[in-house]
Protein backbone atom coordinates (compact mmCIF):
# COMPACT_ATOMS: atom_id res chain seq x y z
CA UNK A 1 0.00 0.00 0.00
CA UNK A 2 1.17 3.67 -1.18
CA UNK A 3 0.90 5.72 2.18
CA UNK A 4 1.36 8.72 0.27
CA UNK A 5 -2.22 8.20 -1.51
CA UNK A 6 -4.14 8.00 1.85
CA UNK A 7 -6.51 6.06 0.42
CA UNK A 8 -8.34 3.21 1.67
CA UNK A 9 -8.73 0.50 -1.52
CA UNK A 10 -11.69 -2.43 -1.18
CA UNK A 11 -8.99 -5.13 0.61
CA UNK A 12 -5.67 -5.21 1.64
CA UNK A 13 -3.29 -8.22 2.43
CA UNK A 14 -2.99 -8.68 6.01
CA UNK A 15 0.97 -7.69 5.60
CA UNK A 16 -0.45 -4.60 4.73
CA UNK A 17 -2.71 -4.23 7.91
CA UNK A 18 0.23 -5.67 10.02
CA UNK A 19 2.39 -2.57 8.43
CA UNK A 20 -0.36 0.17 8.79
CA UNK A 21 -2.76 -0.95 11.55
CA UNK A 22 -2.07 2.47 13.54
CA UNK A 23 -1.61 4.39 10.58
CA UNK A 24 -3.85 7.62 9.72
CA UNK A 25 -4.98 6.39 6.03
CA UNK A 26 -8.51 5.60 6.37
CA UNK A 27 -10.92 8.78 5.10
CA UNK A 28 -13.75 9.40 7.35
CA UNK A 29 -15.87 10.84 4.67
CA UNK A 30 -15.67 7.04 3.12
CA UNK A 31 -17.13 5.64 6.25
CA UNK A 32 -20.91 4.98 6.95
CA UNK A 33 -23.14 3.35 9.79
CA UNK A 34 -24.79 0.60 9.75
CA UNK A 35 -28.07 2.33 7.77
CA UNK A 36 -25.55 3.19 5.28
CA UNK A 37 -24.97 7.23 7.00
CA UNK A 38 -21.62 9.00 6.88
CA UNK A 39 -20.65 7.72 10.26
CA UNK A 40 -18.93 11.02 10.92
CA UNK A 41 -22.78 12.84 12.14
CA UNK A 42 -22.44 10.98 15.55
CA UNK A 43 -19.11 11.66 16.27
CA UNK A 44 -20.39 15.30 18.40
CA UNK A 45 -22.08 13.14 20.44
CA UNK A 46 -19.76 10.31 20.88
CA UNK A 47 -17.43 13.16 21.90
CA UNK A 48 -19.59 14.58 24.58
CA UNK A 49 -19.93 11.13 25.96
CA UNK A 50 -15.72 10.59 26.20
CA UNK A 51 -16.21 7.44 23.67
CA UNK A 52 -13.61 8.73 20.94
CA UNK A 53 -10.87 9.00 23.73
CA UNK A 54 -8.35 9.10 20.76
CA UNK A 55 -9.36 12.74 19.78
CA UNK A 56 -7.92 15.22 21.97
CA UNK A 57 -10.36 17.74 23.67
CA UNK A 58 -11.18 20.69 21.49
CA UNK A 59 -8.82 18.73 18.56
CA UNK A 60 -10.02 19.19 15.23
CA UNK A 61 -11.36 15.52 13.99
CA UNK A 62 -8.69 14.12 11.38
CA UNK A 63 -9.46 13.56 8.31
CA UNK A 64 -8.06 10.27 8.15
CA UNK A 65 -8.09 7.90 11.23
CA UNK A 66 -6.32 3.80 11.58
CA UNK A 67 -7.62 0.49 11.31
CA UNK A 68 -7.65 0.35 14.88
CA UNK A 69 -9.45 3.41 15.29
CA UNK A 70 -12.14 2.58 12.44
CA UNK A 71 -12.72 -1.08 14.52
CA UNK A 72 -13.85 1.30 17.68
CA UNK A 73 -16.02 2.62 15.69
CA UNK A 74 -17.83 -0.31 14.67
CA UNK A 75 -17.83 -1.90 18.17
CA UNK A 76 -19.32 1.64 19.01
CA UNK A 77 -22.01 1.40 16.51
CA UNK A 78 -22.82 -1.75 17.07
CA UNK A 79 -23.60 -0.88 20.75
CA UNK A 80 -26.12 1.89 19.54
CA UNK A 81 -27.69 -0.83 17.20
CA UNK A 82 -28.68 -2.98 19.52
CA UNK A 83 -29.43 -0.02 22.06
CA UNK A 84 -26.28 -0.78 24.64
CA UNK A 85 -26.71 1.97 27.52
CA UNK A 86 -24.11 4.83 26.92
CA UNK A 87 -22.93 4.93 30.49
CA UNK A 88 -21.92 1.78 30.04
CA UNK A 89 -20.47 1.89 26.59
CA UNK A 90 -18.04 4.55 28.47
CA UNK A 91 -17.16 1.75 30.75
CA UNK A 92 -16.33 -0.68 27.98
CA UNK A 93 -14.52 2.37 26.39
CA UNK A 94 -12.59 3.29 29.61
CA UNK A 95 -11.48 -0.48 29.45
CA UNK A 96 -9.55 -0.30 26.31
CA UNK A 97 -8.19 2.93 26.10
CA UNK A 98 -8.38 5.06 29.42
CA UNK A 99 -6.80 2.28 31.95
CA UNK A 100 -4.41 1.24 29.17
CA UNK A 101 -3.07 4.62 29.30
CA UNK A 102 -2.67 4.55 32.71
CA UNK A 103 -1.43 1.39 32.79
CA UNK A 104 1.60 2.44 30.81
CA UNK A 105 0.71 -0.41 28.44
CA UNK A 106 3.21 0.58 25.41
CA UNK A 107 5.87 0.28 27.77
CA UNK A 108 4.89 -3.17 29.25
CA UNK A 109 4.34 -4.47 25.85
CA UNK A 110 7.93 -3.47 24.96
CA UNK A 111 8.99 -4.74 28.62
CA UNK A 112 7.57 -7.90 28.64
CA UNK A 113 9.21 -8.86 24.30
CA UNK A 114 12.74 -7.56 26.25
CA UNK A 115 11.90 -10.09 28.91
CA UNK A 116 11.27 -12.94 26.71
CA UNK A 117 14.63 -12.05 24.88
CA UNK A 118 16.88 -11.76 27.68
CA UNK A 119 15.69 -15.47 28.59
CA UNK A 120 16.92 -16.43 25.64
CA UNK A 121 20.13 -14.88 25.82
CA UNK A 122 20.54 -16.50 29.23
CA UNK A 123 20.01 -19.61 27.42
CA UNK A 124 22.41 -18.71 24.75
CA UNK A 125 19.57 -19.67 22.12
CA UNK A 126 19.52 -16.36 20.86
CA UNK A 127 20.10 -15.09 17.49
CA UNK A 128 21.81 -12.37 16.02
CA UNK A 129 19.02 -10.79 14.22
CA UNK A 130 17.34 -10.69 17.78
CA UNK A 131 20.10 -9.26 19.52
CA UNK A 132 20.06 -6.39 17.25
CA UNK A 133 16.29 -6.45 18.48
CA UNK A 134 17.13 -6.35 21.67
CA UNK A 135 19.07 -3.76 22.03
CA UNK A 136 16.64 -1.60 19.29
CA UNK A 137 14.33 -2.38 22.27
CA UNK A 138 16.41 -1.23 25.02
CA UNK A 139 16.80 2.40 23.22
CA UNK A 140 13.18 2.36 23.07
CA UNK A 141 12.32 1.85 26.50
CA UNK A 142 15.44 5.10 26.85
CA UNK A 143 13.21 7.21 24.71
CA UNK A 144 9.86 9.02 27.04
CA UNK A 145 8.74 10.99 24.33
CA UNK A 146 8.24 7.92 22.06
CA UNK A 147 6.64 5.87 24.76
CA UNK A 148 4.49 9.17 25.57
CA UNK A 149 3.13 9.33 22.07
CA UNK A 150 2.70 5.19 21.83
CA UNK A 151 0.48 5.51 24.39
CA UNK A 152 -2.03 7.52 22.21
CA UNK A 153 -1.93 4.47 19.83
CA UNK A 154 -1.82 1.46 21.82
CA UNK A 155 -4.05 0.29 23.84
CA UNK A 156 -5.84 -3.08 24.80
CA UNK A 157 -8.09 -3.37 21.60
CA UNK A 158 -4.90 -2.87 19.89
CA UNK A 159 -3.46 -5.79 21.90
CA UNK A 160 -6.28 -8.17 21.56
CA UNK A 161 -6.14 -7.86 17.66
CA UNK A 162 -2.45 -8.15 16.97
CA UNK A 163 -2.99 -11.00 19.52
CA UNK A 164 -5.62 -12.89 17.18
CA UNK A 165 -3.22 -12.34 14.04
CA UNK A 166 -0.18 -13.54 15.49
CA UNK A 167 -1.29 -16.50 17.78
CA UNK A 168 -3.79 -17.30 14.48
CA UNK A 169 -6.63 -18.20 16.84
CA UNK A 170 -10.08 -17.27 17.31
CA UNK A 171 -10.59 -13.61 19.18
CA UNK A 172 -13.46 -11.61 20.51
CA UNK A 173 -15.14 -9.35 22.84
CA UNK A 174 -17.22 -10.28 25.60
CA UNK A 175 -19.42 -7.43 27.12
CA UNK A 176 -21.88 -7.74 29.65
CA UNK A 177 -25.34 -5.20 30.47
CA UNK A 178 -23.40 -3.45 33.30
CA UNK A 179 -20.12 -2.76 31.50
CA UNK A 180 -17.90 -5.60 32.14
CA UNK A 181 -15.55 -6.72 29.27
CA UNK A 182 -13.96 -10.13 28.87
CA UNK A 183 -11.50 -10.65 26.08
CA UNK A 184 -11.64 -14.18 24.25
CA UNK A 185 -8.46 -15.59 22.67
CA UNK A 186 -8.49 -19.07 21.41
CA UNK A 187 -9.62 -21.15 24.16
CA UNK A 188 -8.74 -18.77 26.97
CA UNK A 189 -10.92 -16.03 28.44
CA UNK A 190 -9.04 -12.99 29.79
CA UNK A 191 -9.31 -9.51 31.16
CA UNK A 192 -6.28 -7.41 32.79
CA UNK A 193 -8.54 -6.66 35.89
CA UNK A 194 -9.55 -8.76 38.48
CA UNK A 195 -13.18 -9.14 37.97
CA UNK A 196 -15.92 -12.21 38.28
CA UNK A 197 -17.50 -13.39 34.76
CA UNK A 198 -19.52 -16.07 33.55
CA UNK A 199 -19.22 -17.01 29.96
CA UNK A 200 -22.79 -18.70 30.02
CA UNK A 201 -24.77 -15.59 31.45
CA UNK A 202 -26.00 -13.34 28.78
CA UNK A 203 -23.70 -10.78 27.05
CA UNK A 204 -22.89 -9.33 23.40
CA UNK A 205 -19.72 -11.09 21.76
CA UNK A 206 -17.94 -9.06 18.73
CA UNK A 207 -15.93 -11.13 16.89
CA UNK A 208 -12.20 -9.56 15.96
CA UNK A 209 -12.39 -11.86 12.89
CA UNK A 210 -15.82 -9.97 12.30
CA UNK A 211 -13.97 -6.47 12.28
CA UNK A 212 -10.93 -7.93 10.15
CA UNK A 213 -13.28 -8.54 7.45
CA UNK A 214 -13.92 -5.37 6.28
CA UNK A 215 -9.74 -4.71 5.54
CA UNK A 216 -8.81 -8.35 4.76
CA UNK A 217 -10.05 -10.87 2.19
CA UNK A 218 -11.90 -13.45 3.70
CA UNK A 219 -10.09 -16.28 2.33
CA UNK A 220 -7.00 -14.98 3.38
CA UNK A 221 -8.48 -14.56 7.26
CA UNK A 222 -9.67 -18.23 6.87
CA UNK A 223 -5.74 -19.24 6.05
CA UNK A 224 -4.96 -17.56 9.57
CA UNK A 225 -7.61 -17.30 11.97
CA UNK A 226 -10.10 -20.27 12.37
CA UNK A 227 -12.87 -21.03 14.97
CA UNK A 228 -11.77 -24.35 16.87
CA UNK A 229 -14.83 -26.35 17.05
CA UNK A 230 -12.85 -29.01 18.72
CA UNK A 231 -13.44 -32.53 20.80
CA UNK A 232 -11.29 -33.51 23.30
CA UNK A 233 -8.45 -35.19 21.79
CA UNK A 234 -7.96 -31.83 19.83
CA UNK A 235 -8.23 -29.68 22.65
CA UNK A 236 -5.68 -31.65 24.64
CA UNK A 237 -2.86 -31.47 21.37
CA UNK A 238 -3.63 -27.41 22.14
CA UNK A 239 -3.24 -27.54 25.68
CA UNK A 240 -0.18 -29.20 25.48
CA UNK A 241 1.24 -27.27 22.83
CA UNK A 242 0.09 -23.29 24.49
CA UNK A 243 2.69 -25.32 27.45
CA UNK A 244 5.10 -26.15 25.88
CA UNK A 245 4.53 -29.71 26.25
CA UNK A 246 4.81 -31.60 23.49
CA UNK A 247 7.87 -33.85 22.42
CA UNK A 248 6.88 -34.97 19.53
CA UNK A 249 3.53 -34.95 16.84
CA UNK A 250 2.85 -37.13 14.14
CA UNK A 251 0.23 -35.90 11.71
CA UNK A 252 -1.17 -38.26 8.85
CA UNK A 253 -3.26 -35.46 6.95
CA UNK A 254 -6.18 -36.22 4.91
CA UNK A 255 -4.82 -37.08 1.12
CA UNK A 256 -1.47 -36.36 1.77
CA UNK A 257 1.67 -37.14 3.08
CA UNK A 258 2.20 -37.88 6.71
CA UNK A 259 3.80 -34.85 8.63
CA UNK A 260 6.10 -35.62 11.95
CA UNK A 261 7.27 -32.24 13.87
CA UNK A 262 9.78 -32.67 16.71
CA UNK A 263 10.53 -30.58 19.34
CA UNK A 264 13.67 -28.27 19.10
CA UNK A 265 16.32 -29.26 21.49
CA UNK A 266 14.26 -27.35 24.33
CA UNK A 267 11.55 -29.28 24.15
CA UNK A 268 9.38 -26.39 22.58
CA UNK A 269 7.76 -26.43 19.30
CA UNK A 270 6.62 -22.73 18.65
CA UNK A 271 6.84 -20.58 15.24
CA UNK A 272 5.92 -21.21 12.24
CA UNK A 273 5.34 -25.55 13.28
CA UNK A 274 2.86 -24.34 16.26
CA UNK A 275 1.07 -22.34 13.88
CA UNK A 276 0.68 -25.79 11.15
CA UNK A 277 -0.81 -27.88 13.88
CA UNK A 278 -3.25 -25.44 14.63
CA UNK A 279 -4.18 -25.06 11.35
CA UNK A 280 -4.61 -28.59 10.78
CA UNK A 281 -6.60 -29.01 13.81
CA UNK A 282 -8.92 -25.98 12.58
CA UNK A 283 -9.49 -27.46 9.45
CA UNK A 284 -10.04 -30.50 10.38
CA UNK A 285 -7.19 -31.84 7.68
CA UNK A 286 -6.21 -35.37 9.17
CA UNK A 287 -6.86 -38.63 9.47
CA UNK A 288 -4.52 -39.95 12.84
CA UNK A 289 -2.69 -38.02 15.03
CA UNK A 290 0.07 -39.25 17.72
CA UNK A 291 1.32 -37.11 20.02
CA UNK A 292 4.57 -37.64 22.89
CA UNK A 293 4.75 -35.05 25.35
CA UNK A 294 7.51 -33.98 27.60
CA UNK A 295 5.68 -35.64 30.74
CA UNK A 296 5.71 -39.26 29.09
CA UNK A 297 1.89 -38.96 27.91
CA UNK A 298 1.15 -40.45 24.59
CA UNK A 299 -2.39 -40.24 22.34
CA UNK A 300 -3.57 -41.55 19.26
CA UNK A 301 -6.69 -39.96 17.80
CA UNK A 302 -8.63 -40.26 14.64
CA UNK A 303 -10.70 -38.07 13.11
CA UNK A 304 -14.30 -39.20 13.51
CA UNK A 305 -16.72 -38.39 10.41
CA UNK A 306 -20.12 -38.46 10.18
CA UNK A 307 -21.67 -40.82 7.29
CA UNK A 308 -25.75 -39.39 6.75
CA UNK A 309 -27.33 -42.49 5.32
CA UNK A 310 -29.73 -42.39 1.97
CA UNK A 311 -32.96 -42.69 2.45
């Protein structure tokens, strides 16, 4: 994508989102509502209500805002849809954006990949490209006016969908009727305060896949980010792999060749591998798994398949 032509085209590849997620490039005259309006009439009252926390007070509105920005949007319309109480829309906006501000959450994000780094230099497993990293991300964490300014642009939406595209898994939005958010990732439900939920009692879900849609070809989304619809044995090969636990995986794939992935000399299979098996197990693409795991567990699964009979 040409940054220069600030222009918003039909799709974009999901490197491009990757690349310009918290860029200013999408036009806000382009964007409607959900009865087709420019969505740009209920921003003065959005703005009375401190739900466009991104716009500083008495700012002029930008005429182009990010992808992240424009998914706000759409969770915020969707809440006037279906007639979600404004004081607690401010809640669910507060959640995302005010207490990540506070929470100084550019700097932990940049704290916590310096973290996982330095682990591996302990280890002496790391690389030279990631050394470079490393010490790119110790100048960072150097510079307060660039983690100042970050903190206008990241926040825990943010988080949640860079989250969904790099751990390819299933994410989404849980939001009750008195303002309580829960974020879903894969099979895990999360939030970063201490609060009591029940995924069974009522609430409104918005799917991050949903929100991708309207930057990123479908198909492409479908390569990445699938809903796991699984039974047990599935959900146990997941398990084992979000610990770290598994030795070794053989995969016999439906119409083609068999696939065995072995654990690095750490005992961790992670990357680009992780990412296969959870593809396979989204798609349902196999025929007989066996899996070894670091704790001397074994399983053998099929796939089961059901036959309708003729009438």
């Amino acid at each position: 994508m040409n940054t220069q032509q600030k222009e918003l085209p039909g799709l974009i590849s999901l490197t491009d989102f990757k690349e310009f997620m918290f860029k200013q490039i999408v036009p806000l005259s382009d964007i409607k509502d959900h009865s087709g309006q420019p969505i740009e009439k209920l921003f003065p009252f959005w703005r009375r209500k401190g739900l466009l926390p991104f716009f500083a007070k008495g700012q002029h509105l930008e005429l182009e805002i990010s992808f992240t920005q424009l998914s706000w949007l759409r969770i915020l319309d969707t809440f006037r849809v279906l007639g979600y109480p404004i004081n607690n829309t401010k809640k669910v906006c507060d959640y995302f954006f005010k207490e990540a501000y506070f929470d100084d959450l550019p700097k932990k994000n940049i704290e916590y990949n310096r973290n996982l780094l330095l682990i591996k230099k302990e280890e002496e497993s790391i690389t030279d490209d990631e050394i470079i990293t490393l010490q790119q991300i110790e100048n960072f964490l150097k510079d307060e006016i660039l983690l100042y300014v970050l903190k206008f642009d990241v926040n825990y939406l943010s988080n949640l969908i860079q989250s969904c595209l790099i751990s390819s898994e299933e994410a989404g939005i849980l939001v009750y009727g008195d303002g309580r958010v829960v974020e879903h990732l894969g099979m895990e439900t999360i939030s970063h305060k201490l609060i009591d939920f029940d995924t069974k009692k009522p609430h409104i879900y918005i799917s991050i896949k949903h929100l991708l849609l309207e930057f990123i070809d479908s198909k492409e989304l479908e390569k990445i980010i699938m809903p796991y619809i699984l039974n047990e044995d599935e959900r146990y090969v997941l398990t084992a792999l979000r610990n770290k636990n598994i030795q070794e995986i053989t995969i016999k794939k439906s119409g083609e060749d068999i696939v065995r992935i072995d654990a690095a000399n750490d005992g961790i299979i992670s990357g680009g591998k992780a990412k296969e098996i959870k593809r396979i197990l989204g798609l349902k693409n196999y025929e007989e798994i066996q899996i070894s795991t670091r704790d001397e567990k074994t399983l053998c699964f099929k796939k089961k398949t059901k036959k309708i009979k003729p009438d």
